[in-house]
PDB file of N, CA and C in Angstrom:
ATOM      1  N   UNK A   1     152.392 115.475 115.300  1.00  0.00           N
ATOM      2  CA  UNK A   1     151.983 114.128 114.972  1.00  0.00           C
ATOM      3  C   UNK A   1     150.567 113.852 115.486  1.00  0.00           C
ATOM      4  N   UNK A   2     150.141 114.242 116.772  1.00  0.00           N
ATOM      5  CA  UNK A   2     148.887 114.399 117.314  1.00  0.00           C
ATOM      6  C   UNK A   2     148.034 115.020 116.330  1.00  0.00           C
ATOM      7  N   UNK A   3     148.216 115.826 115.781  1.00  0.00           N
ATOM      8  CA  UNK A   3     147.141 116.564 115.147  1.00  0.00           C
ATOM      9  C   UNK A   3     147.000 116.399 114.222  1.00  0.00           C
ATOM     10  N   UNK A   4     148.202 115.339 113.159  1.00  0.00           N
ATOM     11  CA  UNK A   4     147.930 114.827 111.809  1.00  0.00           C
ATOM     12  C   UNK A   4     146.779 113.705 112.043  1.00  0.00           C
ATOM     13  N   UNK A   5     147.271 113.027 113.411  1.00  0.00           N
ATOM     14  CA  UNK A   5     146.521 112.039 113.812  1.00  0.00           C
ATOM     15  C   UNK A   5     144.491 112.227 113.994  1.00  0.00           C
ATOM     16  N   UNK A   6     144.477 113.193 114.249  1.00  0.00           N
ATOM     17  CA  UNK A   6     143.323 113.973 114.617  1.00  0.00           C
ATOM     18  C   UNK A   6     142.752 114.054 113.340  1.00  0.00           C
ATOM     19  N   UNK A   7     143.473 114.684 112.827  1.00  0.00           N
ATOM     20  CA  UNK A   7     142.797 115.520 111.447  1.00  0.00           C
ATOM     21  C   UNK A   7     141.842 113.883 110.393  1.00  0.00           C
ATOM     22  N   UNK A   8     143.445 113.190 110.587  1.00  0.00           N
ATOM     23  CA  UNK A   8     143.213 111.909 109.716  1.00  0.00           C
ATOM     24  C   UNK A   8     141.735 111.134 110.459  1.00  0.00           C
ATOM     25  N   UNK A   9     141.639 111.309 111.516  1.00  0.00           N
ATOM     26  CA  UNK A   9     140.563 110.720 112.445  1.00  0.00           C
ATOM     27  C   UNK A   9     139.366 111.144 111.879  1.00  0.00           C
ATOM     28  N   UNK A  10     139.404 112.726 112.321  1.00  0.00           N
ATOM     29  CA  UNK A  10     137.643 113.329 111.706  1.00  0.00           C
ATOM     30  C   UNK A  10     137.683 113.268 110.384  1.00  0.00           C
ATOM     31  N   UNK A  11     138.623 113.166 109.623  1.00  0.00           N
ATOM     32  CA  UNK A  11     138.255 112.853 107.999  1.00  0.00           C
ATOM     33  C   UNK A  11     138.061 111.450 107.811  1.00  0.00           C
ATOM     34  N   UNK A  12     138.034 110.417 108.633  1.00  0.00           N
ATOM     35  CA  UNK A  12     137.804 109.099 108.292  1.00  0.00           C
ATOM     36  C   UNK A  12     136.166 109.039 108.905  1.00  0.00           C
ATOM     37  N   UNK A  13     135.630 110.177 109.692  1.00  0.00           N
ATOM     38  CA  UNK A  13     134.509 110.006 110.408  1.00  0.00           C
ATOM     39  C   UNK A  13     133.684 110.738 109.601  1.00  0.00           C
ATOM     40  N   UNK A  14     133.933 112.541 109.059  1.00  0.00           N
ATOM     41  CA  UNK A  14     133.439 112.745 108.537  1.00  0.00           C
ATOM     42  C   UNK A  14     133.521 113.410 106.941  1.00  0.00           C
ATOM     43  N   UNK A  15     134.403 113.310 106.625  1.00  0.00           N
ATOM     44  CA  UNK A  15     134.885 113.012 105.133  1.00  0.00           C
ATOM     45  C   UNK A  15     134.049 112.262 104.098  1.00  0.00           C
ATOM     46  N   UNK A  16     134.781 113.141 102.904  1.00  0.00           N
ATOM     47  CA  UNK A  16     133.350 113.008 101.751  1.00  0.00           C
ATOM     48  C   UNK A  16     133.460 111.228 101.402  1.00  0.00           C
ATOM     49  N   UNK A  17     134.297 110.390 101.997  1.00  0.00           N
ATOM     50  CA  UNK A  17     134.282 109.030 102.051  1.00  0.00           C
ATOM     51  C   UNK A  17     134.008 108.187 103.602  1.00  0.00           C
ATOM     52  N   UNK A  18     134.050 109.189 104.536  1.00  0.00           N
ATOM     53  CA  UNK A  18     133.959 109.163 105.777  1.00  0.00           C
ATOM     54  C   UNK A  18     133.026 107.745 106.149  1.00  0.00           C
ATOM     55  N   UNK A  19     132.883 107.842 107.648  1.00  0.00           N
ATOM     56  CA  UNK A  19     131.986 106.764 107.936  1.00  0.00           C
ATOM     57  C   UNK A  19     130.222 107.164 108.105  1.00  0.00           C
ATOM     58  N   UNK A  20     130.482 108.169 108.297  1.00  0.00           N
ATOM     59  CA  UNK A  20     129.045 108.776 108.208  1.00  0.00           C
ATOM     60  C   UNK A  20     128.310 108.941 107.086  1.00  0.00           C
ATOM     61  N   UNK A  21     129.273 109.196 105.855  1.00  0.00           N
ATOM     62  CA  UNK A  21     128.813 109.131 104.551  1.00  0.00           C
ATOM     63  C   UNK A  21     128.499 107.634 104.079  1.00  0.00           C
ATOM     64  N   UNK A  22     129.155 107.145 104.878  1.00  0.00           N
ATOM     65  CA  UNK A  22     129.273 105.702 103.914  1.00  0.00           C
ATOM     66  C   UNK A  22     127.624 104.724 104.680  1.00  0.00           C
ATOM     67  N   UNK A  23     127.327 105.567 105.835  1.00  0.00           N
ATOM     68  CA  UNK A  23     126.252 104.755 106.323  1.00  0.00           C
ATOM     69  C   UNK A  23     125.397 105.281 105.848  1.00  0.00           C
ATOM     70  N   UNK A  24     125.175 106.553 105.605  1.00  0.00           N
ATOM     71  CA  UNK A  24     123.816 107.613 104.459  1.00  0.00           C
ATOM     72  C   UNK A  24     124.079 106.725 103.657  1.00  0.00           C
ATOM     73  N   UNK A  25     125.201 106.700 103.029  1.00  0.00           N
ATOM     74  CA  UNK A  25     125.115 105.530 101.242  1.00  0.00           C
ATOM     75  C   UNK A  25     124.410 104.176 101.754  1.00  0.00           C
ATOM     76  N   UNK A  26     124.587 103.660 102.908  1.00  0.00           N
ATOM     77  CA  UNK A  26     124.146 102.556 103.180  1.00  0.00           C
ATOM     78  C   UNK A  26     122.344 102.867 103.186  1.00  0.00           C
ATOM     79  N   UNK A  27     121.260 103.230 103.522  1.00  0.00           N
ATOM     80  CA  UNK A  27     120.521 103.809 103.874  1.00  0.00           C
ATOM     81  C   UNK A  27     119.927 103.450 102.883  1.00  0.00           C
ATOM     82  N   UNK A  28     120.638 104.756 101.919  1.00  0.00           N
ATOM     83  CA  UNK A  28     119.740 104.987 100.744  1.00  0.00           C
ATOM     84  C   UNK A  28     119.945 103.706  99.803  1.00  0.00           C
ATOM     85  N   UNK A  29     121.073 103.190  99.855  1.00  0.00           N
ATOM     86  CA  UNK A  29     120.831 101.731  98.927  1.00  0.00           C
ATOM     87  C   UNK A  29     119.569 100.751  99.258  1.00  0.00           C
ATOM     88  N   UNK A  30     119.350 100.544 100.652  1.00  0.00           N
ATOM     89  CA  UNK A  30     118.524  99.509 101.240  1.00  0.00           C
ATOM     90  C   UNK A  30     117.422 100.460 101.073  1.00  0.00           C
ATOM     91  N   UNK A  31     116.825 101.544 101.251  1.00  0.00           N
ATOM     92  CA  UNK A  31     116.063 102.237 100.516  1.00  0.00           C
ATOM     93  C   UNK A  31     115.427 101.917  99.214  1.00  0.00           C
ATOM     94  N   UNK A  32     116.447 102.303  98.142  1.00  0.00           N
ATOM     95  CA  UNK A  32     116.316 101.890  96.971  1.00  0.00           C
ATOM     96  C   UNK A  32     116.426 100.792  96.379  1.00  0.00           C
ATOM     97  N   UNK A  33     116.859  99.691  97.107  1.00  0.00           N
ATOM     98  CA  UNK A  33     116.510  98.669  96.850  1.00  0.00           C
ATOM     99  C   UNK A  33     115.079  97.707  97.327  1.00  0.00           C
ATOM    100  N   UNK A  34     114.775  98.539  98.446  1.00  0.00           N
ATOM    101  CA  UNK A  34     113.150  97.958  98.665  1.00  0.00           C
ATOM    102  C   UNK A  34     112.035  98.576  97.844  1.00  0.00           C
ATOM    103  N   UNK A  35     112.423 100.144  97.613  1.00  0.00           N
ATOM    104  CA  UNK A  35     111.438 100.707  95.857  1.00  0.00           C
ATOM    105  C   UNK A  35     111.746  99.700  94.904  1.00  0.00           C
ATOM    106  N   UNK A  36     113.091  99.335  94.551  1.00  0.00           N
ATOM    107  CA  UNK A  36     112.967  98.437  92.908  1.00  0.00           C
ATOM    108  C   UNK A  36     111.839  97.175  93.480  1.00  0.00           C
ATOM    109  N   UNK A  37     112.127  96.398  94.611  1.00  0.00           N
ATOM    110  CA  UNK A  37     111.209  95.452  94.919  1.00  0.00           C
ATOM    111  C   UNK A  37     109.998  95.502  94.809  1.00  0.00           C
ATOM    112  N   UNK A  38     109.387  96.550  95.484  1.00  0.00           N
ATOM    113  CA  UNK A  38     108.036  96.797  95.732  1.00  0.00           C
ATOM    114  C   UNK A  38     107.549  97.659  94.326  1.00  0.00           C
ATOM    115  N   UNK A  39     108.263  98.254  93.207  1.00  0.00           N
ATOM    116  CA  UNK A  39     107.707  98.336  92.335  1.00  0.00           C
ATOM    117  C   UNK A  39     107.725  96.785  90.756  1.00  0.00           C
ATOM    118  N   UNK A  40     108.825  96.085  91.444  1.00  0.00           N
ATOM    119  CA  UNK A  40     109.014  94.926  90.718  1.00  0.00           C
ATOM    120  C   UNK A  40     107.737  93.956  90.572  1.00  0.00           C
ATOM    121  N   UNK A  41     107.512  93.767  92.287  1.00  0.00           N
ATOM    122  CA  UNK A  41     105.765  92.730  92.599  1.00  0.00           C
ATOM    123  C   UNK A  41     104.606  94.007  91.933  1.00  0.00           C
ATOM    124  N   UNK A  42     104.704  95.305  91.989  1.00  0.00           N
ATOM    125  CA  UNK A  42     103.715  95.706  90.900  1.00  0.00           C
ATOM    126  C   UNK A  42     103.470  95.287  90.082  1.00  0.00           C
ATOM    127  N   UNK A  43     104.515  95.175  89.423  1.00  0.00           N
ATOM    128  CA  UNK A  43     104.954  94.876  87.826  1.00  0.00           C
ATOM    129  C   UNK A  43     104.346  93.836  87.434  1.00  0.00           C
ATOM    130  N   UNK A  44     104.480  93.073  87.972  1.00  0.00           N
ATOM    131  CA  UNK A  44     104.160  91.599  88.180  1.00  0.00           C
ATOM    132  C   UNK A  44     102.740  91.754  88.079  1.00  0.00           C
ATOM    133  N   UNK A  45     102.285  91.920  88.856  1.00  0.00           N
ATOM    134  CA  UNK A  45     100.429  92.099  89.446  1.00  0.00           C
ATOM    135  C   UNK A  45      99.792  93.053  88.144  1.00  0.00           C
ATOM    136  N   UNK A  46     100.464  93.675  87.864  1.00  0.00           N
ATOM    137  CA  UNK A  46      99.864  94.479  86.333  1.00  0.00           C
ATOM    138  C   UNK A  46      99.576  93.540  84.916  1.00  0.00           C
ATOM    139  N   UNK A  47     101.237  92.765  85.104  1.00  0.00           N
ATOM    140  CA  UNK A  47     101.216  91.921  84.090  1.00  0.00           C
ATOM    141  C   UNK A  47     100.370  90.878  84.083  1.00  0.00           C
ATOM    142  N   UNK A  48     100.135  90.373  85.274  1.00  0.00           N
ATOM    143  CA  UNK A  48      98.785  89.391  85.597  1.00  0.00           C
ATOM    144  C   UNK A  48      97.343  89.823  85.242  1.00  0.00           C
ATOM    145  N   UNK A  49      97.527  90.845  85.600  1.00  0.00           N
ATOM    146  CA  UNK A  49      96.001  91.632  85.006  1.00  0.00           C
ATOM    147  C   UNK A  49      96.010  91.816  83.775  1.00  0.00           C
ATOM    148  N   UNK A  50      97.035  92.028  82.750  1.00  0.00           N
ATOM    149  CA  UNK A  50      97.228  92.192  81.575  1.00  0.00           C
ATOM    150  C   UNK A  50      96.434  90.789  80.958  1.00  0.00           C
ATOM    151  N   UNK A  51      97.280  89.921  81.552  1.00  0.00           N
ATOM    152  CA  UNK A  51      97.272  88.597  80.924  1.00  0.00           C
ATOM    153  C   UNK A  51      95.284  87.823  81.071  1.00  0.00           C
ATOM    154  N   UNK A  52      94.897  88.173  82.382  1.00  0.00           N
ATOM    155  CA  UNK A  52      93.757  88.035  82.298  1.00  0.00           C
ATOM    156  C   UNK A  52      92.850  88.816  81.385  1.00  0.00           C
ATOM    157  N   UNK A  53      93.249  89.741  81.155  1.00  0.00           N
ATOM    158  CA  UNK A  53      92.369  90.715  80.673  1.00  0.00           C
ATOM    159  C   UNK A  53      92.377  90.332  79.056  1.00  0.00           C
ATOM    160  N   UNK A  54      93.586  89.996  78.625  1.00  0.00           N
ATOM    161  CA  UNK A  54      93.710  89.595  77.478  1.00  0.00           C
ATOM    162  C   UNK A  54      92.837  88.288  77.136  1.00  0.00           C
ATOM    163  N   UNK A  55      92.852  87.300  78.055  1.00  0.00           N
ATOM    164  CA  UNK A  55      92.940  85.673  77.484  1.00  0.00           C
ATOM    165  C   UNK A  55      91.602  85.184  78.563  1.00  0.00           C
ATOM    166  N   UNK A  56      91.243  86.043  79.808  1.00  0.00           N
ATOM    167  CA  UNK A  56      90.418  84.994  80.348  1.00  0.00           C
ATOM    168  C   UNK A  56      89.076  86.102  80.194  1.00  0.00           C
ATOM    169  N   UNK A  57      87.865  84.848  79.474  1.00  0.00           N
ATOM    170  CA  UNK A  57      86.842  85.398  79.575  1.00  0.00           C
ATOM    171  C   UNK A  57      86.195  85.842  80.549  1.00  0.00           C
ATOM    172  N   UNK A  58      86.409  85.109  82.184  1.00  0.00           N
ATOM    173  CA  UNK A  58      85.232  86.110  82.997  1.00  0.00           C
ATOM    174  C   UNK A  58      85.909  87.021  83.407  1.00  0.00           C
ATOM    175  N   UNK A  59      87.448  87.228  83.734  1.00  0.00           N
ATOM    176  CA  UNK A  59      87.841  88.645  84.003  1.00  0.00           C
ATOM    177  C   UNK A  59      87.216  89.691  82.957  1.00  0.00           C
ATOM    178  N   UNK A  60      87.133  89.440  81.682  1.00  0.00           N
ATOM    179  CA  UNK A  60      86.802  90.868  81.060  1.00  0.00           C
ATOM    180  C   UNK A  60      85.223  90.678  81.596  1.00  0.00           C
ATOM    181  N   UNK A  61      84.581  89.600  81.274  1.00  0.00           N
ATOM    182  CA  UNK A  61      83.289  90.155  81.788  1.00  0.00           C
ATOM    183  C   UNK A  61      83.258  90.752  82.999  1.00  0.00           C
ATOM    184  N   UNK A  62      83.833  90.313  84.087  1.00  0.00           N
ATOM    185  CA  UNK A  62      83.740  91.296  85.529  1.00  0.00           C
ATOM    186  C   UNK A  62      84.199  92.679  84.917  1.00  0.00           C
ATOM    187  N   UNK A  63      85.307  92.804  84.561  1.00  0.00           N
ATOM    188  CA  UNK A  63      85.525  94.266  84.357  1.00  0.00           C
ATOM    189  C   UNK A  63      84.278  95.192  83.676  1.00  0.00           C
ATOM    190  N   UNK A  64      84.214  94.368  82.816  1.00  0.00           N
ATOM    191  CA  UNK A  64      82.871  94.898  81.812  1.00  0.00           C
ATOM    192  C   UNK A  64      81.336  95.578  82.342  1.00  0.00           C
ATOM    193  N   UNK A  65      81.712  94.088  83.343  1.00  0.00           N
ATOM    194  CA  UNK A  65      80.225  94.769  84.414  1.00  0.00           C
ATOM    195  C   UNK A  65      80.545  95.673  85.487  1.00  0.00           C
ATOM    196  N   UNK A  66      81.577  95.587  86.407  1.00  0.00           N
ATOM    197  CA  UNK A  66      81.895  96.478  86.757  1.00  0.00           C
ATOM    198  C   UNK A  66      82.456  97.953  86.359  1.00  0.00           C
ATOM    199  N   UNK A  67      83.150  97.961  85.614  1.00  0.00           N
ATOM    200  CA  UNK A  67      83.616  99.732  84.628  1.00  0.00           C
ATOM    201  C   UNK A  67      82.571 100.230  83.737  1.00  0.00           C
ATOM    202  N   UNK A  68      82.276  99.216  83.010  1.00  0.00           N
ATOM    203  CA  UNK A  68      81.135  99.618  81.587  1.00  0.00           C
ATOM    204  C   UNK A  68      79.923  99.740  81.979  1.00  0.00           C
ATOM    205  N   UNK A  69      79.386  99.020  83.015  1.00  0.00           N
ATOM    206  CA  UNK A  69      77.765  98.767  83.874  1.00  0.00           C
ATOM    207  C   UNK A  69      77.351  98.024  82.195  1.00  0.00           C
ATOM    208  N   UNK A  70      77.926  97.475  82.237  1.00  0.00           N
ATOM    209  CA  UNK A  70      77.406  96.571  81.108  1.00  0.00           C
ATOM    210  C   UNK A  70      76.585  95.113  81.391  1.00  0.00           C
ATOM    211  N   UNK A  71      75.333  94.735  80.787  1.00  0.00           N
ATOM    212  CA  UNK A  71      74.306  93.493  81.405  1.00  0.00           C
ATOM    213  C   UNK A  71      74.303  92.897  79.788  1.00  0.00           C
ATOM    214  N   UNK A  72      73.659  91.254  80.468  1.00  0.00           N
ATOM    215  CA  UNK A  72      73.424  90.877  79.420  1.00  0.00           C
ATOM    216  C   UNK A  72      72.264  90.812  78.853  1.00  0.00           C
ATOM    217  N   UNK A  73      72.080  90.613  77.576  1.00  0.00           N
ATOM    218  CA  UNK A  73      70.342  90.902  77.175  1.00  0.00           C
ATOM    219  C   UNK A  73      69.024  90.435  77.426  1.00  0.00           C
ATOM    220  N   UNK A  74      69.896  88.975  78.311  1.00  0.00           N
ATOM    221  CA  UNK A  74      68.260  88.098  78.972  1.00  0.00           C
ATOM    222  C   UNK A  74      68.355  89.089  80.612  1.00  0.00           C
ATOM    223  N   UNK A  75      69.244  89.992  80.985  1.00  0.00           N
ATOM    224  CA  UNK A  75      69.264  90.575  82.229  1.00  0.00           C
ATOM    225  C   UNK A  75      68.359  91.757  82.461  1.00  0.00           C
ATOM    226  N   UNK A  76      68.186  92.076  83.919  1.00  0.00           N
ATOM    227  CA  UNK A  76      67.345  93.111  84.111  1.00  0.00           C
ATOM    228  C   UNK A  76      68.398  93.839  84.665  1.00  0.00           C
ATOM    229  N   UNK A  77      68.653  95.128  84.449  1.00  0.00           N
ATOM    230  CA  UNK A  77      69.378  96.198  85.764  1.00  0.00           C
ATOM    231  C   UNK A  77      68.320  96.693  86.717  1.00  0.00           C
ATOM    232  N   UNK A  78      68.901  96.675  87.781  1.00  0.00           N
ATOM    233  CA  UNK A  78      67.799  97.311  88.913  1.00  0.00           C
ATOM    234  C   UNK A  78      68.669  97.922  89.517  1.00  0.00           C
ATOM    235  N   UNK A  79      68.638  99.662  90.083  1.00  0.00           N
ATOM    236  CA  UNK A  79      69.184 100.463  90.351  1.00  0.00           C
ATOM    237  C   UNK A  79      68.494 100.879  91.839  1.00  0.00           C
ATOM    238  N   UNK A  80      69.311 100.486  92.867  1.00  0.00           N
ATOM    239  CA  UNK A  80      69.036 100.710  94.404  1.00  0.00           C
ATOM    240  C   UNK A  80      69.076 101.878  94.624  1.00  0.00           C
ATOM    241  N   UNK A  81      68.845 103.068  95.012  1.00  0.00           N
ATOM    242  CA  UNK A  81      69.029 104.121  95.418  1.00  0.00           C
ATOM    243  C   UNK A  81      68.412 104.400  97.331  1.00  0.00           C
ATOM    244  N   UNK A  82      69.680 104.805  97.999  1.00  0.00           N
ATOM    245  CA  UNK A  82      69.361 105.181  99.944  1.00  0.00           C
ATOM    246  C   UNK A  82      68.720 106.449  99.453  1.00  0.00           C
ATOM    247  N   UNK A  83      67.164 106.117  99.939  1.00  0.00           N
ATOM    248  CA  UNK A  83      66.511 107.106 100.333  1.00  0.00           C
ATOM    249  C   UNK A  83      66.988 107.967 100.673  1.00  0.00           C
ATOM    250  N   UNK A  84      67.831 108.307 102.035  1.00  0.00           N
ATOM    251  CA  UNK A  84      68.311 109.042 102.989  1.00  0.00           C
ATOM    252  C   UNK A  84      69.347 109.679 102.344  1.00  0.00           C
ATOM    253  N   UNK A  85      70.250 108.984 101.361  1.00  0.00           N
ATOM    254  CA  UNK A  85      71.556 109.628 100.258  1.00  0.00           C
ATOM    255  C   UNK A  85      70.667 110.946  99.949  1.00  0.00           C
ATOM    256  N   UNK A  86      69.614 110.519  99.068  1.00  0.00           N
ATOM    257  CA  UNK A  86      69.216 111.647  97.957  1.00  0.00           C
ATOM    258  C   UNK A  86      68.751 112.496  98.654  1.00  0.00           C
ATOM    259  N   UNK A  87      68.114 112.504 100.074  1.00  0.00           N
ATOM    260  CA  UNK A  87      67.140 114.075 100.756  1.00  0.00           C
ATOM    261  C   UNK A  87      68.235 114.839 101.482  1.00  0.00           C
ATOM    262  N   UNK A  88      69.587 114.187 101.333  1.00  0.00           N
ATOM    263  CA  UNK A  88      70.648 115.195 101.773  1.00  0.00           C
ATOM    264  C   UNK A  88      70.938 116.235 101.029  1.00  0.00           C
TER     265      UNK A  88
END
């Protein structure tokens, strides 16, 4: 009876339903549930950029000037260059 008792013990501790398993399952849920989150507020922040990018005029112009180096035609570009960069 002792040793059914036993047996039933370490299989409630470490058994493929055990308590040790069941706190790994715990783990990885709260795990994977802070990835769906933190890729959810991505989601979000993409779609915001979407939406600007679509509908508001100075976001595309920033982008424009920033990605494209794009100016406007009454503008001058003036290109800074560190001395010290280029004699390296």
């Amino acid at each position: 009876m002792l040793f059914v008792a036993a047996v039933l013990a370490v299989n409630g501790l470490i058994g493929e339903r055990g308590l040790l398993q069941t706190l790994r399952a715990r783990r990885a849920y709260a795990a994977a549930a802070a990835d769906v989150e933190r890729l959810r507020q991505a989601n979000e922040a993409l779609r915001d950029k979407v939406r600007g990018l679509r509908s508001d005029p100075a976001t595309i112009e920033a982008v424009a000037r920033r990605e494209l180096g794009l100016v406007r035609p009454d503008e001058i570009l003036v290109t800074v260059r560190d001395k010290r960069a280029s004699a390296d």
